[in-house]
N, C-alpha and C. Protein backbone atom coordinates (compact mmCIF):
# COMPACT_ATOMS: atom_id res chain seq x y z
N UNK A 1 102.30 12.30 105.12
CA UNK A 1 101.75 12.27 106.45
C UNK A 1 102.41 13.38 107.27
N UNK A 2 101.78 13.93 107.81
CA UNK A 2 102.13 15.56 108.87
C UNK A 2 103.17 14.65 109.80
N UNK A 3 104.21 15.61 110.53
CA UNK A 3 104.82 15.27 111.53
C UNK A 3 103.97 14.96 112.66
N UNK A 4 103.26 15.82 112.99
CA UNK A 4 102.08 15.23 114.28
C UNK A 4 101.54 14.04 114.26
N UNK A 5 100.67 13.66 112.68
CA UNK A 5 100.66 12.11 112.50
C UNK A 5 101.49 11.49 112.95
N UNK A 6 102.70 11.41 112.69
CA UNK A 6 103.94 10.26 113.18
C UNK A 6 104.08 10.28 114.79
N UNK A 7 103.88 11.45 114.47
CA UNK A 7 104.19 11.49 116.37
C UNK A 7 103.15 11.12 116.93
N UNK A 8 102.19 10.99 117.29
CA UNK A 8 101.03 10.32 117.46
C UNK A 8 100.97 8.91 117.29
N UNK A 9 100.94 8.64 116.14
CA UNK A 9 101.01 7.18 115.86
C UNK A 9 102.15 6.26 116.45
N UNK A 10 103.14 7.59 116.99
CA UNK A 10 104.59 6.39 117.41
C UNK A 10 104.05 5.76 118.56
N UNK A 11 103.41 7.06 119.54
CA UNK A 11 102.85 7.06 120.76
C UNK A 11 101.94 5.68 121.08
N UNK A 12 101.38 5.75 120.04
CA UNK A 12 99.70 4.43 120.21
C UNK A 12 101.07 3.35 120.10
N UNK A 13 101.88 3.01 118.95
CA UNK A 13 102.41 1.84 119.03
C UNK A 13 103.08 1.63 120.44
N UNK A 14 103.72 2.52 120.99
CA UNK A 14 104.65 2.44 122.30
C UNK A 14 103.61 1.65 123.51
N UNK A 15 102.71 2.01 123.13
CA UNK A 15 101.41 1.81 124.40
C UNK A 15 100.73 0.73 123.88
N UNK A 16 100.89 0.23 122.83
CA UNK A 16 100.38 -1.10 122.22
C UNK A 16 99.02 -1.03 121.90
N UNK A 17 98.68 0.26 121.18
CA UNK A 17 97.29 0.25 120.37
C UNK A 17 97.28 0.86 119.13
N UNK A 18 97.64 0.19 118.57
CA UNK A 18 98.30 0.41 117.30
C UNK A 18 99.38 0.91 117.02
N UNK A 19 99.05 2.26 115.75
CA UNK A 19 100.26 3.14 115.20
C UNK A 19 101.26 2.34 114.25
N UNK A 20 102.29 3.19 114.44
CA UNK A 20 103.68 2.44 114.47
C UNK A 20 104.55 2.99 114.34
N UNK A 21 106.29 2.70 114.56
CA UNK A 21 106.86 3.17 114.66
C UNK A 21 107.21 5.16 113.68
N UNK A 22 108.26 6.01 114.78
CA UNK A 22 108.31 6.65 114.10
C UNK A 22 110.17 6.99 113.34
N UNK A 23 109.35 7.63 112.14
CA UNK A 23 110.94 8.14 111.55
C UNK A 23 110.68 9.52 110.85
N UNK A 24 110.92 10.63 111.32
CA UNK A 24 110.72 11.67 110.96
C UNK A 24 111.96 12.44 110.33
N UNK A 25 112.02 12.16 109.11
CA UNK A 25 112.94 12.82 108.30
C UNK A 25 112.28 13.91 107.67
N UNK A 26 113.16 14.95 107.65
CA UNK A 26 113.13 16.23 106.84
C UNK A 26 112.07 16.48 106.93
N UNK A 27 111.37 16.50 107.93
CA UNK A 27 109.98 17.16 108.00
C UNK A 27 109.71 18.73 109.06
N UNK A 28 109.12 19.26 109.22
CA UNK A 28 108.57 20.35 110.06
C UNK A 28 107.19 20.39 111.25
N UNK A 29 107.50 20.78 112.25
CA UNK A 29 106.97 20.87 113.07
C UNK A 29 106.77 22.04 114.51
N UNK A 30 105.77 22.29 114.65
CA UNK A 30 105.28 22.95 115.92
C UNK A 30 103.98 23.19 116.92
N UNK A 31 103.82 21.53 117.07
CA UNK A 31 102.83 21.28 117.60
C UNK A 31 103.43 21.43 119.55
N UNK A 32 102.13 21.46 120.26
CA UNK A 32 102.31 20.68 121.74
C UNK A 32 101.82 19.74 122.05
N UNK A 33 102.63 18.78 122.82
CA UNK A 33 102.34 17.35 122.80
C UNK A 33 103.12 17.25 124.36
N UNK A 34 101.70 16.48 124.77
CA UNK A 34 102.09 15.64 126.17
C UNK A 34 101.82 14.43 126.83
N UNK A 35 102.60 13.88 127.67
CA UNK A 35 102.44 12.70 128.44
C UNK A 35 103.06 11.46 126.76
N UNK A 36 103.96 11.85 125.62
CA UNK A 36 103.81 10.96 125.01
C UNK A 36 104.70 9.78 125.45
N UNK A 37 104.77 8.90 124.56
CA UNK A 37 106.23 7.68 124.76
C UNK A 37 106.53 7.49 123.52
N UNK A 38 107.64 8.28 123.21
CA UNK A 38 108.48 8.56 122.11
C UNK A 38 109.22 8.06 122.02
N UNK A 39 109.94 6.71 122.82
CA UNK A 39 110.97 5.90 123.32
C UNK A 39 111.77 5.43 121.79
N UNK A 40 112.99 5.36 121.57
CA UNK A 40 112.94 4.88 119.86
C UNK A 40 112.89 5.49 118.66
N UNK A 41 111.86 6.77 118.85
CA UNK A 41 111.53 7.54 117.74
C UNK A 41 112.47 8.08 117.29
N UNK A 42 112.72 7.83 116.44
CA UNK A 42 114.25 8.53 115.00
C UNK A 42 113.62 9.52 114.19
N UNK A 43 114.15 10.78 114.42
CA UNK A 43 114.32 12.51 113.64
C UNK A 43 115.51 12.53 113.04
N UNK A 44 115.31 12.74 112.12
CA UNK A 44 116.51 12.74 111.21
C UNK A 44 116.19 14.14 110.07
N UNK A 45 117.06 15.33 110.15
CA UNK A 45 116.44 15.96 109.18
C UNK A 45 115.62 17.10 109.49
N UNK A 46 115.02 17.41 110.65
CA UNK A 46 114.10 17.64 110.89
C UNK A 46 113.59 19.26 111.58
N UNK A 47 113.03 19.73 111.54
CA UNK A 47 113.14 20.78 112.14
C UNK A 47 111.71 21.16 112.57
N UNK A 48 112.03 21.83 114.09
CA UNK A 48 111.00 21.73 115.24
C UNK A 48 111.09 23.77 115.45
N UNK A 49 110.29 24.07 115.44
CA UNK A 49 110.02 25.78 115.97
C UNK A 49 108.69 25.74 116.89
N UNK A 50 109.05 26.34 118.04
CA UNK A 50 107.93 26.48 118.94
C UNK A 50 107.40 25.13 119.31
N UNK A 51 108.23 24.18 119.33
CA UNK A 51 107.40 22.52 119.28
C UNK A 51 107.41 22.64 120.68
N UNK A 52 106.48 22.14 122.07
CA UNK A 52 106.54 22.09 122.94
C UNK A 52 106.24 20.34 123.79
N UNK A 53 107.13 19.84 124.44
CA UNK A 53 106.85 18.32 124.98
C UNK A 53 106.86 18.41 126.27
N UNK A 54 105.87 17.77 127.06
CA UNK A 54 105.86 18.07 128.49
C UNK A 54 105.81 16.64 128.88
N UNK A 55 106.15 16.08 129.92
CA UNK A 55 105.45 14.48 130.83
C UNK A 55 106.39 13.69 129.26
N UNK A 56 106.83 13.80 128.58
CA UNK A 56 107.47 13.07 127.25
C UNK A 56 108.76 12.22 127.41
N UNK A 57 108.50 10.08 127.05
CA UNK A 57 110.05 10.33 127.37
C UNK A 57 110.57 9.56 125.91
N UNK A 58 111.35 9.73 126.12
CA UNK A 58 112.56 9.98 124.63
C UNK A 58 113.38 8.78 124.62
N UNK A 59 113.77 7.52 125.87
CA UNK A 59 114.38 6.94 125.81
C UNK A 59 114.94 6.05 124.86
N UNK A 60 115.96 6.12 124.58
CA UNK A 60 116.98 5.70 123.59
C UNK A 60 116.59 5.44 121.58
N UNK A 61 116.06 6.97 121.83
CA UNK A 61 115.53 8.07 120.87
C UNK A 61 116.89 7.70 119.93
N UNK A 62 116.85 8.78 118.59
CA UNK A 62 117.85 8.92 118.10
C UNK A 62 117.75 9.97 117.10
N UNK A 63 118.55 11.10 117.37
CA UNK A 63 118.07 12.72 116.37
C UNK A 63 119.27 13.16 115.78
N UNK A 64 119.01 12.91 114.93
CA UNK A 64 120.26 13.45 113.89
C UNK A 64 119.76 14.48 112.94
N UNK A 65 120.74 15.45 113.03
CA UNK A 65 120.75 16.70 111.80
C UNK A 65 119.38 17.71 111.84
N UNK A 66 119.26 17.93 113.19
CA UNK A 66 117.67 18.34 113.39
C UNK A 66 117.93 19.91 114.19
N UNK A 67 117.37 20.50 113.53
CA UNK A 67 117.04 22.09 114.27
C UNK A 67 116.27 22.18 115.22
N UNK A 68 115.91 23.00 116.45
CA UNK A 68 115.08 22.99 117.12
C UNK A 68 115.29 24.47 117.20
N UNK A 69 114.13 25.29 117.32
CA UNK A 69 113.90 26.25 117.60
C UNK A 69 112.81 26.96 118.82
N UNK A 70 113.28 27.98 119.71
CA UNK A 70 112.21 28.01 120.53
C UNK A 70 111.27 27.04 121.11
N UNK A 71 111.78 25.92 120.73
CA UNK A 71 111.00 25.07 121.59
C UNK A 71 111.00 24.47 123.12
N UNK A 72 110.09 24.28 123.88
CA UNK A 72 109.87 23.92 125.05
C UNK A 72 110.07 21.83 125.66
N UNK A 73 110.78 22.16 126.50
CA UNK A 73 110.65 20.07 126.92
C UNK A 73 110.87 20.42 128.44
N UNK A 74 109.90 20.01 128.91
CA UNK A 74 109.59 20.05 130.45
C UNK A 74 108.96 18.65 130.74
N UNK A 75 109.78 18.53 131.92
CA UNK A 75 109.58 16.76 132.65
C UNK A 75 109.90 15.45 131.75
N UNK A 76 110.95 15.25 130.48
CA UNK A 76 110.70 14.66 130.00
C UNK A 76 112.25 13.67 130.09
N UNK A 77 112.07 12.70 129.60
CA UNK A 77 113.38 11.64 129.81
C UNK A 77 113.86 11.13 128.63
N UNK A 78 115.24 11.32 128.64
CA UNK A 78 116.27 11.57 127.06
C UNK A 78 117.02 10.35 127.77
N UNK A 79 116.23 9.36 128.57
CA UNK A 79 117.44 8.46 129.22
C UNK A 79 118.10 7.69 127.72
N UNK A 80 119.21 7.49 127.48
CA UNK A 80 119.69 6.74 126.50
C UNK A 80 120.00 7.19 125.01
N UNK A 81 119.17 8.35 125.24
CA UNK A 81 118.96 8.92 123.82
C UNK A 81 120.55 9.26 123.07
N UNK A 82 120.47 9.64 121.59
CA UNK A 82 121.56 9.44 121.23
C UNK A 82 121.17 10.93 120.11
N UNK A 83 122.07 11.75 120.34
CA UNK A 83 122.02 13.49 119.40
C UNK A 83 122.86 13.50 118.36
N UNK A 84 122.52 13.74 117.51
CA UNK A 84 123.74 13.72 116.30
C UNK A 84 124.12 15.41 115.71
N UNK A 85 124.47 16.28 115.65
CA UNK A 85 124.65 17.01 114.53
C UNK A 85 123.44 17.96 114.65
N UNK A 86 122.56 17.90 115.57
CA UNK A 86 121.72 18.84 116.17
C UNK A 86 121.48 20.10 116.53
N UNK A 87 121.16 21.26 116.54
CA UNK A 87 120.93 22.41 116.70
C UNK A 87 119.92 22.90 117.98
N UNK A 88 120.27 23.72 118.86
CA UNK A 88 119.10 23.95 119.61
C UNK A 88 119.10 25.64 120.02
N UNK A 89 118.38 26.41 119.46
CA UNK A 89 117.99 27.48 119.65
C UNK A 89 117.21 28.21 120.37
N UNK A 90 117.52 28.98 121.62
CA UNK A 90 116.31 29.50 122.53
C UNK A 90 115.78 28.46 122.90
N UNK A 91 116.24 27.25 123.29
CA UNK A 91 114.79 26.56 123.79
C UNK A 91 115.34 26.32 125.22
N UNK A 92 114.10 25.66 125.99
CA UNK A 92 114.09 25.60 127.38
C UNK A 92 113.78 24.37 127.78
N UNK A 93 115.03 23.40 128.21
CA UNK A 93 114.78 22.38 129.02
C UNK A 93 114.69 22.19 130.54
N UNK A 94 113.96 21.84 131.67
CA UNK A 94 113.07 22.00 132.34
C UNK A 94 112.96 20.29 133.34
N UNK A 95 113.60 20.45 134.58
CA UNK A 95 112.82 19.08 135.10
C UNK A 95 113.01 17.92 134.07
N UNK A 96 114.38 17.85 134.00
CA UNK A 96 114.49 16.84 132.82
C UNK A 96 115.14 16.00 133.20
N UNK A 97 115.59 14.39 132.48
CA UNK A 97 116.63 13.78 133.08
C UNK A 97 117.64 13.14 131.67
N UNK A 98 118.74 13.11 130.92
CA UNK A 98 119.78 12.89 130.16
C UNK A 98 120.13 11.78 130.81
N UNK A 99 120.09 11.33 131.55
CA UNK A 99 121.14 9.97 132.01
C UNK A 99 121.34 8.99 131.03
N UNK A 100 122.76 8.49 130.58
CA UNK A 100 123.04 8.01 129.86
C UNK A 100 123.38 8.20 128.27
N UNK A 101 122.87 9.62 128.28
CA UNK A 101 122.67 10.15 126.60
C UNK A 101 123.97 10.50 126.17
N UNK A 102 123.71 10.33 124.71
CA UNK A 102 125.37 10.48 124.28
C UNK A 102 124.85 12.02 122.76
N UNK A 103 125.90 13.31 123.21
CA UNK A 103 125.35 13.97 122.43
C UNK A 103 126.96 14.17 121.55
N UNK A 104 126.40 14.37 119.99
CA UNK A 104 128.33 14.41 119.30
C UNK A 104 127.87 15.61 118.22
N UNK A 105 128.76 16.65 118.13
CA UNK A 105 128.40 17.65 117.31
C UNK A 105 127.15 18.06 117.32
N UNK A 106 126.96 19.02 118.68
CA UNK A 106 125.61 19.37 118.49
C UNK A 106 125.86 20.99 119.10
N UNK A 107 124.99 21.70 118.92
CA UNK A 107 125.09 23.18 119.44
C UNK A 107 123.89 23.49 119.73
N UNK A 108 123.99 24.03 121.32
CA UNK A 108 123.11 24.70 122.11
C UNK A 108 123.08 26.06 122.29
N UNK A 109 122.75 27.13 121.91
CA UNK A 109 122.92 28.77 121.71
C UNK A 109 121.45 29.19 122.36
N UNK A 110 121.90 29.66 123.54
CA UNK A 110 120.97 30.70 123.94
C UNK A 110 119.70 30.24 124.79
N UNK A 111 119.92 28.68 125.35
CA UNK A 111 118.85 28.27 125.97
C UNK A 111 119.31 28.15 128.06
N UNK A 112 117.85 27.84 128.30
CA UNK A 112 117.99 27.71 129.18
C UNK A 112 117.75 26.45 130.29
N UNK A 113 118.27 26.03 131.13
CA UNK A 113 117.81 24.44 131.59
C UNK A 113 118.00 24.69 133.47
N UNK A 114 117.19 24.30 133.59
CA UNK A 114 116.50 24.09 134.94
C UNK A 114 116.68 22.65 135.33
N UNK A 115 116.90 22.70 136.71
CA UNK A 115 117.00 20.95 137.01
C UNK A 115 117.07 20.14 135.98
N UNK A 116 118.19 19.90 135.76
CA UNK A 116 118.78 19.06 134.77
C UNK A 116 119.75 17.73 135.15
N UNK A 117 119.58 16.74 134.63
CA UNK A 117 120.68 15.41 135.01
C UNK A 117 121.14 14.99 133.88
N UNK A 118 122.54 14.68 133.80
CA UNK A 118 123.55 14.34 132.86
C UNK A 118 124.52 13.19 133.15
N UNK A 119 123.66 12.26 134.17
CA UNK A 119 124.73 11.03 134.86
C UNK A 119 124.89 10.01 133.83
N UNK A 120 126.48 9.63 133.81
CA UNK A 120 126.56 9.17 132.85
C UNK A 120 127.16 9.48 131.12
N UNK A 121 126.77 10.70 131.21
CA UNK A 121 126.55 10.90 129.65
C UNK A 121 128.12 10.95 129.21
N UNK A 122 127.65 11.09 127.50
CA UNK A 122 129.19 11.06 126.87
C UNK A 122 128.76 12.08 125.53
N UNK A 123 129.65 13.46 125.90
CA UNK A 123 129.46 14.76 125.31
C UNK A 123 130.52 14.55 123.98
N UNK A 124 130.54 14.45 122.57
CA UNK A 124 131.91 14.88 121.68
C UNK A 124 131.27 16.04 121.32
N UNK A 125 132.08 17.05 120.86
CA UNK A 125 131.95 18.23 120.11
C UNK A 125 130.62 19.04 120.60
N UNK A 126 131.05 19.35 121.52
CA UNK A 126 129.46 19.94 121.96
C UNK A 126 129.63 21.45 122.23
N UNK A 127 128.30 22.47 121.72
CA UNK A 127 128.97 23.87 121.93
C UNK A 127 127.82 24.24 122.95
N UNK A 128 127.71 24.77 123.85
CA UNK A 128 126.71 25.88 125.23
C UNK A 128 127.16 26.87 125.33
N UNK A 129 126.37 27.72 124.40
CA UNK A 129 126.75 29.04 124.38
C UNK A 129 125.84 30.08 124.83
N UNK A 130 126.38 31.08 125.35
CA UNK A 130 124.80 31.73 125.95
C UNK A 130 124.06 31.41 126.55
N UNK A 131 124.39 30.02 127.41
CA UNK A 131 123.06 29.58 127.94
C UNK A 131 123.20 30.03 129.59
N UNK A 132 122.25 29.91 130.08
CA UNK A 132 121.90 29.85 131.23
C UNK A 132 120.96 29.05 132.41
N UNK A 133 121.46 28.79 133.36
CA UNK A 133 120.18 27.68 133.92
C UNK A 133 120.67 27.46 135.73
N UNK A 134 120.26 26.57 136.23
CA UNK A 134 120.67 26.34 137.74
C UNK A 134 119.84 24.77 137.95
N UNK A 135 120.70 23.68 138.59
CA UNK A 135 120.53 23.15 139.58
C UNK A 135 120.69 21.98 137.82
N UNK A 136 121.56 22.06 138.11
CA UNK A 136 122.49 20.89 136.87
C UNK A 136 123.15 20.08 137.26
N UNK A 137 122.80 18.53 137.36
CA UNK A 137 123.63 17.52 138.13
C UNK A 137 124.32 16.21 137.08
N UNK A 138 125.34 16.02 137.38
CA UNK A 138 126.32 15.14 136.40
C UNK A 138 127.03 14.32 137.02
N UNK A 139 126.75 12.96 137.24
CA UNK A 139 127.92 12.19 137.99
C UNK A 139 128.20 11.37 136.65
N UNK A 140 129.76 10.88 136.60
CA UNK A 140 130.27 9.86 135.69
C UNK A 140 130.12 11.07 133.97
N UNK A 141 130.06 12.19 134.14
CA UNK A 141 129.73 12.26 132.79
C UNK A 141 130.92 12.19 131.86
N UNK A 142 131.72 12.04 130.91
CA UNK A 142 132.49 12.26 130.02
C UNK A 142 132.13 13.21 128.52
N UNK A 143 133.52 14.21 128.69
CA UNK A 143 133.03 14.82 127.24
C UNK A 143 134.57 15.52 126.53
N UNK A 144 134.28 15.57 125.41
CA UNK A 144 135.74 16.26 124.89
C UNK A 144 135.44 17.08 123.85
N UNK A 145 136.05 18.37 123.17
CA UNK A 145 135.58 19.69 122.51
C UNK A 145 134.19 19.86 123.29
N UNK A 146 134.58 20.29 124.41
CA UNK A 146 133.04 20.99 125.21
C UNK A 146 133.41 22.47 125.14
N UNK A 147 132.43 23.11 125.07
CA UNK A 147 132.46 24.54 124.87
C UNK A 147 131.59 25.34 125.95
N UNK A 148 131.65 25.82 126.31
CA UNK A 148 130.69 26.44 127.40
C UNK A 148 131.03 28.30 127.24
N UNK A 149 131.25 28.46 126.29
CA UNK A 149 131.37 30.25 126.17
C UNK A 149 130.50 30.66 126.15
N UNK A 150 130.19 31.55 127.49
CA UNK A 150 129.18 32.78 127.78
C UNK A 150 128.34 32.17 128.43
N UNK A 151 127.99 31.07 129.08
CA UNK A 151 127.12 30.09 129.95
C UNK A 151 127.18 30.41 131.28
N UNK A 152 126.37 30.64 131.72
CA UNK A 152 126.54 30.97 133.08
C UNK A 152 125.39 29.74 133.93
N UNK A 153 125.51 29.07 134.89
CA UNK A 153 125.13 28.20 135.22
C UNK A 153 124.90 28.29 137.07
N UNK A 154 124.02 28.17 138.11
CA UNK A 154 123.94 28.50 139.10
C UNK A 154 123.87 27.13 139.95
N UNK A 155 124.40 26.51 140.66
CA UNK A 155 123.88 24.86 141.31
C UNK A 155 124.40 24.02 140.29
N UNK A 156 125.53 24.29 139.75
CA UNK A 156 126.20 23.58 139.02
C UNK A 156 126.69 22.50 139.91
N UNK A 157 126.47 20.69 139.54
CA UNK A 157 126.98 20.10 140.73
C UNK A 157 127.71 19.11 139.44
N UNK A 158 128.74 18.51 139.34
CA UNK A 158 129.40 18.02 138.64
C UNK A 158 130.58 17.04 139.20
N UNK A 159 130.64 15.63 139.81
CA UNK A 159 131.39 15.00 140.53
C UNK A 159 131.60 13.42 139.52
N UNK A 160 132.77 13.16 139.68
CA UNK A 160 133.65 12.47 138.85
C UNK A 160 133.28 12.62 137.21
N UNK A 161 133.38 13.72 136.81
CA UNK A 161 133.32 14.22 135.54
C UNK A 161 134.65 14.31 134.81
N UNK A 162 134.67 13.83 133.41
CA UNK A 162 135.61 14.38 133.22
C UNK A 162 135.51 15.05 132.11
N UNK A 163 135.70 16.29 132.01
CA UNK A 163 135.44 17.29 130.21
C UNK A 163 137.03 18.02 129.96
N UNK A 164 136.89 17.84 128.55
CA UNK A 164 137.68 18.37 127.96
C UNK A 164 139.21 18.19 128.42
N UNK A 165 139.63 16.50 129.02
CA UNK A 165 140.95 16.12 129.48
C UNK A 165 141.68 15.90 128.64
């Protein structure tokens, strides 16, 4: 079954017309997809180029060992979600909200993020490199091996944070 199948079908189950759940291991993808409810959906394996998600929310998702490339996520909600061992390349997050997400060994190289929220979250081993973005907000976040080399960030707002203590 194609990755789009799954993703689709997770969607109908979330909304209660059918489908069913998704688990996308070791599969490939670069479709655009919007307005879904991906809430739950487990990537494991997986690798995304040019994949684009708009109106999409992700809540208490779970992605382990997954590449992303050039891909696009605008307006979408990672509330709860949980990152494992993840990769993210050139891509552009956008009008998004993280609250609560917990990301551990994951690397971000070369992207960019726009209005962004991180309240809450709990960062291990995390690398932001190259990136760039403005109007990034974080209350309560916790993180340790945070990396931020070569990141330049504009409206950085960050209050009772604590990284790399």
């Amino acid at each position: 079954m194609s990755s789009q199948s799954i993703i689709l079908a997770h969607d109908m189950w979330r909304k209660g017309a059918g489908g069913a759940p998704a688990g996308l291991v070791g599969q490939a993808d670069s479709f655009a997809y919007a307005g879904l409810d991906l809430d739950l959906a487990q990537f494991a394996g997986s690798t995304f180029a040019g994949t684009s998600f708009a109106a999409t929310s992700f809540k208490q998702a779970g992605w382990s060992a997954c590449q992303f490339t050039g891909c696009n996520f605008t307006q979408c909600d990672f509330s709860g979600i949980s990152i494992t061992g993840c990769a993210f390349v050139n891509c552009t997050f956008s009008e998004s909200q993280f609250n609560a997400a917990g990301f551990i060994g994951s690397t971000f190289t070369g992207c960019t993020w726009t209005g962004l929220s991180f309240d809450s979250g709990s960062w291990s081993q995390v690398d932001v490199l190259d990136c760039r973005g403005h109007r990034i907000t974080a209350s309560n976040l916790r993180g340790q091996q945070v990396n931020f080399t070569g990141s330049h960030f504009e409206e950085l707002e960050f209050s009772n944070a604590i990284i790399n203590n």
